[in-house]
Every structure is written in C-alpha cells, then in structure tokens.
Protein backbone atom coordinates (compact mmCIF):
# COMPACT_ATOMS: atom_id res chain seq x y z
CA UNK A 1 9.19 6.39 10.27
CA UNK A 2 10.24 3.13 10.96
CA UNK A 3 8.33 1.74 13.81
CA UNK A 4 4.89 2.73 15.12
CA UNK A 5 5.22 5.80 17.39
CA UNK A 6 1.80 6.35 20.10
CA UNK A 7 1.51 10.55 19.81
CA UNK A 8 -0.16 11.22 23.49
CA UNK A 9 -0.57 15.03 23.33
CA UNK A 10 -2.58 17.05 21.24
CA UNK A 11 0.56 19.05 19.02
CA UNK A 12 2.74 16.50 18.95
CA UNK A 13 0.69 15.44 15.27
CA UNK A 14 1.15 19.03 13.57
CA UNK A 15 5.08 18.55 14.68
CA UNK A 16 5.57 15.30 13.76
CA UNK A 17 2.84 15.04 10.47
CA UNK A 18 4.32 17.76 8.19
CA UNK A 19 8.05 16.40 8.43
CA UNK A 20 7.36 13.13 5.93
CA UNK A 21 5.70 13.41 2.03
CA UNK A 22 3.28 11.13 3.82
CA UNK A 23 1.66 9.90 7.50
CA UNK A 24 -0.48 7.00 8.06
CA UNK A 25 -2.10 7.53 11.36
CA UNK A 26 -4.19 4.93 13.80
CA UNK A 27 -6.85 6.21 15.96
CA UNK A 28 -7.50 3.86 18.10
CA UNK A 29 -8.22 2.86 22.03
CA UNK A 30 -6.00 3.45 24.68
CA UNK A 31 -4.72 0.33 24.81
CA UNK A 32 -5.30 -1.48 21.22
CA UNK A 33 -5.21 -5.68 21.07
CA UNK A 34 -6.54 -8.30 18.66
CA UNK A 35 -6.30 -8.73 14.74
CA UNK A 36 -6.72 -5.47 13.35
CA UNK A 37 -3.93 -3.87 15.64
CA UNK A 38 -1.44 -6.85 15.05
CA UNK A 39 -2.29 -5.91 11.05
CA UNK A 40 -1.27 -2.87 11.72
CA UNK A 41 1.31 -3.64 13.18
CA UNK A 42 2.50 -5.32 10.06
CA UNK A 43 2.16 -2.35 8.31
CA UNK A 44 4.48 -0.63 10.19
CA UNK A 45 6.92 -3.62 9.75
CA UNK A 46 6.44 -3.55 6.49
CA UNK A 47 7.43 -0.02 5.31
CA UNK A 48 10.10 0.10 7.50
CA UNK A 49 12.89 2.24 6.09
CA UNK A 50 10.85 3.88 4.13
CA UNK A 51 11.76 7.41 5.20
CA UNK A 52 9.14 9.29 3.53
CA UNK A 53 6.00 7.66 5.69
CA UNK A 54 5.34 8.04 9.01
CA UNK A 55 3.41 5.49 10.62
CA UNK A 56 2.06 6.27 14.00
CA UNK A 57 -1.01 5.31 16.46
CA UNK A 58 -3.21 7.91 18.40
CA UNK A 59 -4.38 6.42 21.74
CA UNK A 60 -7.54 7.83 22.55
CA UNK A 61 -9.36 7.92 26.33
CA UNK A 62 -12.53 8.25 26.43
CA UNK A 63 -12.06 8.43 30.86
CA UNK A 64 -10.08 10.53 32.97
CA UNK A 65 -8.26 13.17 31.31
CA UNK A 66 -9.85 12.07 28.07
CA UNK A 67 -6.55 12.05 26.13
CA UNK A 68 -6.09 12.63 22.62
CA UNK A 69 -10.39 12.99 22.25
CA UNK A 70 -9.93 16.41 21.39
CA UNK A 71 -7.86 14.93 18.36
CA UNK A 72 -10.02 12.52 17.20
CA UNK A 73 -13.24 15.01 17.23
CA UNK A 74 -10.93 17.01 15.50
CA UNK A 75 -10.72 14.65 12.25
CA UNK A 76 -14.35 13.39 12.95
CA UNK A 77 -13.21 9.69 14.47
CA UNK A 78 -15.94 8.62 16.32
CA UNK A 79 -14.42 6.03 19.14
CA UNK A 80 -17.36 3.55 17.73
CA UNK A 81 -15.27 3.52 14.41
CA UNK A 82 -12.13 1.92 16.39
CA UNK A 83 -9.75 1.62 14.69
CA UNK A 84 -9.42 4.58 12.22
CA UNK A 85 -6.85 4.93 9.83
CA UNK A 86 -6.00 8.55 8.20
CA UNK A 87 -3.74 9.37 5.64
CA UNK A 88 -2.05 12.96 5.29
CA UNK A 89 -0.06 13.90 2.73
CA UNK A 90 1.69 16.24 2.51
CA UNK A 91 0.88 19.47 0.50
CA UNK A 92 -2.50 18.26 -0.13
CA UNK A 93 -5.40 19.53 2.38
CA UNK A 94 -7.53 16.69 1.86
CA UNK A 95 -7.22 13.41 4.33
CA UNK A 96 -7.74 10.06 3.51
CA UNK A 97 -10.47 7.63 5.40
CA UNK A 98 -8.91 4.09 5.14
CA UNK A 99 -12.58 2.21 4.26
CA UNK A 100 -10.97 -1.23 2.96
CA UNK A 101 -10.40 -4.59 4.50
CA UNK A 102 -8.13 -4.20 7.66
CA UNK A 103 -5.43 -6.53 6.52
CA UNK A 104 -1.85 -5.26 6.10
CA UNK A 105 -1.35 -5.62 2.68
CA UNK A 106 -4.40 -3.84 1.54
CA UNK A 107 -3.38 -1.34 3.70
CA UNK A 108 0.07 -0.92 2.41
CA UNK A 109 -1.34 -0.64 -1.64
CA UNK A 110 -3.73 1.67 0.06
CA UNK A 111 -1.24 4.23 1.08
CA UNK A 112 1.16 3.40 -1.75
CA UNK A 113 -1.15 4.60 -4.74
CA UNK A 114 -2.80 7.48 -3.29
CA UNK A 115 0.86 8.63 -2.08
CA UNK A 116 3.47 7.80 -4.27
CA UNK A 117 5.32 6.79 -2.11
CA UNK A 118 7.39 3.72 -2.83
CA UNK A 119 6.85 0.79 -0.53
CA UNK A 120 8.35 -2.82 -1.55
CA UNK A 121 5.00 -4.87 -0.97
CA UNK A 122 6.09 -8.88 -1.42
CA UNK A 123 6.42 -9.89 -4.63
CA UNK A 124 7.03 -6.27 -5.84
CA UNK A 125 10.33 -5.26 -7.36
CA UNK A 126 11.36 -1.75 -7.12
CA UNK A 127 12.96 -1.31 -11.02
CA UNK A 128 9.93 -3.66 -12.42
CA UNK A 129 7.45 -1.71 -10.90
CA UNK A 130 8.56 1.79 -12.28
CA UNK A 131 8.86 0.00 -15.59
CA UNK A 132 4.80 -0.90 -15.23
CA UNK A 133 3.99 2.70 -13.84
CA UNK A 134 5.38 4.12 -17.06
CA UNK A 135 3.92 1.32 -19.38
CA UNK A 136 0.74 1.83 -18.08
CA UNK A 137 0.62 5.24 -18.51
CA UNK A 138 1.49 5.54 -21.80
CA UNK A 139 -0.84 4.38 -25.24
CA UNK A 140 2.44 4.55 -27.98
CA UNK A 141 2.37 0.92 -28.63
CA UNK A 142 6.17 1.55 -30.03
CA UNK A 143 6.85 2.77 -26.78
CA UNK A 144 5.15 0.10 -25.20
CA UNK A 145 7.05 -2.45 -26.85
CA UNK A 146 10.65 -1.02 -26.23
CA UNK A 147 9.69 -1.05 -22.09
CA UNK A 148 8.66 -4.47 -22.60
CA UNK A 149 12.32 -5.36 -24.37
CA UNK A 150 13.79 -3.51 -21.47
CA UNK A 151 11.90 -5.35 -19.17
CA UNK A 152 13.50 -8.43 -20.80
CA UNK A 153 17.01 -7.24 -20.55
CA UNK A 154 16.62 -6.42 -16.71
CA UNK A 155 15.30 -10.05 -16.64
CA UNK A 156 18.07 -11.34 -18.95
CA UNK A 157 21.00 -10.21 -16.89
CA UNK A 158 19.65 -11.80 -13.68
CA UNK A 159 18.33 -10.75 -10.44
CA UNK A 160 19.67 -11.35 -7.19
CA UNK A 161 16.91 -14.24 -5.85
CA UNK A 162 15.11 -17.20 -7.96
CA UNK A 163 12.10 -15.67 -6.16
CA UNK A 164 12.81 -12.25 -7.89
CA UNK A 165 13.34 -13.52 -10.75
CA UNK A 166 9.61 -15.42 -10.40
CA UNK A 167 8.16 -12.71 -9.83
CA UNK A 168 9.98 -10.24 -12.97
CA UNK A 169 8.26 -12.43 -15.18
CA UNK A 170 5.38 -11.97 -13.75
CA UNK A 171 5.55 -8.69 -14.88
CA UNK A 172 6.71 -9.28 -18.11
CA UNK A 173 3.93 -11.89 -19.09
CA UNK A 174 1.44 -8.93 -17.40
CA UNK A 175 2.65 -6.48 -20.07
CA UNK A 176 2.25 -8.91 -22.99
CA UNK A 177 -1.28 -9.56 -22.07
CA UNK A 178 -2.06 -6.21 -21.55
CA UNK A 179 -0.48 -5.38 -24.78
CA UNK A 180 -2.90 -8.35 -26.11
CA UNK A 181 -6.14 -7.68 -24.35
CA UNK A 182 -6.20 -3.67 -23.56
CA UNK A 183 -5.64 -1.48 -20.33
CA UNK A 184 -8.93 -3.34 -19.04
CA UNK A 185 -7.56 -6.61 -18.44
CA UNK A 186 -5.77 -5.23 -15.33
CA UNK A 187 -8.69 -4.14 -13.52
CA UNK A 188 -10.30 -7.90 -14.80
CA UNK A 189 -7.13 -9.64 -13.03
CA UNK A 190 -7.31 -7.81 -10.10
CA UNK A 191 -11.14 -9.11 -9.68
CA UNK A 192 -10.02 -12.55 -10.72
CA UNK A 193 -7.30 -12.77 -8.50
CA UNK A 194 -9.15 -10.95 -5.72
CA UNK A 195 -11.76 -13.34 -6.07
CA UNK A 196 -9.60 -16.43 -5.36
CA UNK A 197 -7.91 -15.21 -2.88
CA UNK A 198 -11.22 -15.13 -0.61
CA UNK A 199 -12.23 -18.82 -1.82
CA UNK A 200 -10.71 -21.75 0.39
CA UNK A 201 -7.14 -22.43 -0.66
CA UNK A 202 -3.90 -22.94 1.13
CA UNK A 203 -2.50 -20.20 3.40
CA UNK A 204 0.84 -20.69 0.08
CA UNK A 205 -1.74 -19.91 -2.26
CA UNK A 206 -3.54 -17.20 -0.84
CA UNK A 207 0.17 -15.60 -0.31
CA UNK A 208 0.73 -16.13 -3.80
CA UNK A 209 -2.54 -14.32 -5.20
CA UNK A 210 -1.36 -11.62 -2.92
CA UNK A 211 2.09 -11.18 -4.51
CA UNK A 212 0.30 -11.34 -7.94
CA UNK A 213 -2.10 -8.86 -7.05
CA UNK A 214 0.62 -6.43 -5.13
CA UNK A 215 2.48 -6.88 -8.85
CA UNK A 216 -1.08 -6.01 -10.66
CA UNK A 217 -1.61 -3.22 -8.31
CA UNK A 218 1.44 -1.33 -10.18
CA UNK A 219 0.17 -1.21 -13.39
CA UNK A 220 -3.11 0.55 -11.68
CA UNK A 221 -3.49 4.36 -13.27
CA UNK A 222 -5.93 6.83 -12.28
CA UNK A 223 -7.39 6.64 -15.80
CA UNK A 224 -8.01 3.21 -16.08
C-alpha cells in the first residue's frame, strides 16, 4: 500500500489485511500528532511502492461510539500503549508486537526481516543485498568467495549514482571481513555502529551509521 490508509470500521482489517504478503498496522488515538506519528509517517513514505505491504493506521475512540475499541481489545492494545504497531503476515497465525525504538528506520528493518519483504532502506541496494542474504547463509568458503568476485563485477561495471557506488563497497569490504573474522563480526558491527549512532555526532553522521547499519542489517540470518 502506498500511503497510510485510517481503517474506521471493524471488517474493513480482515478485507483489506489478507490481500498483501504483509500489513503493518498503527493503533493509535483518534486523532494521532507528535514524533512517533510523523515516524510513522515516514514509514509509510518510505515503502512506498512496495506492493506487497500494507501500511495502515487504526484510529481508536475511547468516547462516543467508541470506534475501532472493539479492534484493539481484539489484538490486546491497551489505549495506554498508544501507539501500537502490529505486523500480520500473511499465512502465518502469529502477529508481531513492534517493541523497538519508534524511529522509522528501525521500524522499516523491523518489518523487512521478519517479512521478507523487500524494502530499499537508504543506503541499501536491491542486487547487493540479495548477494549478502545468500553469502550469509551459506558456510562453503568456495562459495563464499565466488559471491564476493561477483560482488566485484556488479561493482566493476558501475552503478547508476557515486552514492551507490559508496555504498556497494560497503558491502564488499563487509564480506571480506566477515570472511576474515567469522559470521560474529556482524552482530559485533551492528553493536558498534549502534552504539555511535546514540553518542553526540552530527545529524550527517548519525545518517551515515544508519545507512551502514541498514547495509549490516542484510547480512543478519536467523542462525547467527
């Protein structure tokens, strides 16, 4: 879905939810304002075009008609949680509690690895990161080594921004240190770089870790 839609009646959400491989829904006041609803609000800016994710809010009363409460007792969102993300997927019984920092970003990753779905965080390039989804998951160092050469021909032929290019070898340098250091030193970077990004450094900086970390984030694997 490519912009936010508000769902204000009770079956709209089994219509609408089992249509897309994935839904991100908001529970949240009747009338939402201040930072966390403008980061969500990103998110749905953000994964635009991406036609396999719908990203909607739920606009709960808790006065009058009391719309959309019946909902959010439903999925057990209490209206002292505001705002409460929930992510179905499809096929899969089980929904997802958002518990992470409400910014946009970590939101996005969020519903990108537990979906599958393919989102384009910044930084992220969509060939690059299916080359680090099937590096990571595989422990041939042969193999290993040829998607690292093929990583270097993508590179080699040129891609269509200097920023792109940037950010392929960050990639590439990722591999070879992974390659150098084991499957661990991912999770290590991501603490690294997650650390610095909270420190004190310039708002360019801080969006830098984050494209580093949105790269890193692709060579996660449920068994690391």
């Amino acid at each position: 879905m490519k912009l936010t839609r508000r769902v204000n009646m009770f079956p709209i959400i089994f219509q609408i939810v089992p249509k897309f491989r994935a839904a991100l829904i908001k529970f949240d006041v009747a009338y939402p304002y201040g930072e966390k609803h403008e980061e969500f609000t990103k998110v749905s800016e953000l994964t635009r075009g991406v036609q396999d994710l719908l990203v909607a809010e739920v606009n709960v009363k808790d006065y009058g008609e009391k719309d959309n409460a019946e909902l959010a007792e439903k999925y057990d969102v209490k209206m002292r949680d505001f705002p409460v993300l929930k992510l179905f997927r499809k096929g899969i019984k089980e929904i997802l509690t958002y518990r992470g920092e409400f910014k946009a970003d970590d939101i996005t990753q969020f519903v990108k690895t537990s979906t599958g779905v393919y989102i384009g965080l910044p930084g992220c390039i969509e060939q690059f990161d299916a080359l680090a989804s099937e590096f990571i998951k595989i422990r041939d160092k042969e193999r290993r080594e040829e998607l690292l050469a093929q990583g270097r021909e993508m590179l080699a032929k040129g891609l269509d921004t200097p920023k792109n290019t940037e950010y392929a070898e960050i990639y590439l340098k990722l591999m070879e240190k992974i390659m150098e250091k084991g499957d661990e030193f991912v999770l290590n970077e991501i603490q690294r770089v997650e650390s610095l990004r909270k420190t004190k450094v310039t708002v360019e900086k801080r969006e830098s870790l984050q494209k580093r970390l949105n790269i890193l984030q692709s060579f996660v694997h449920d068994e690391l």
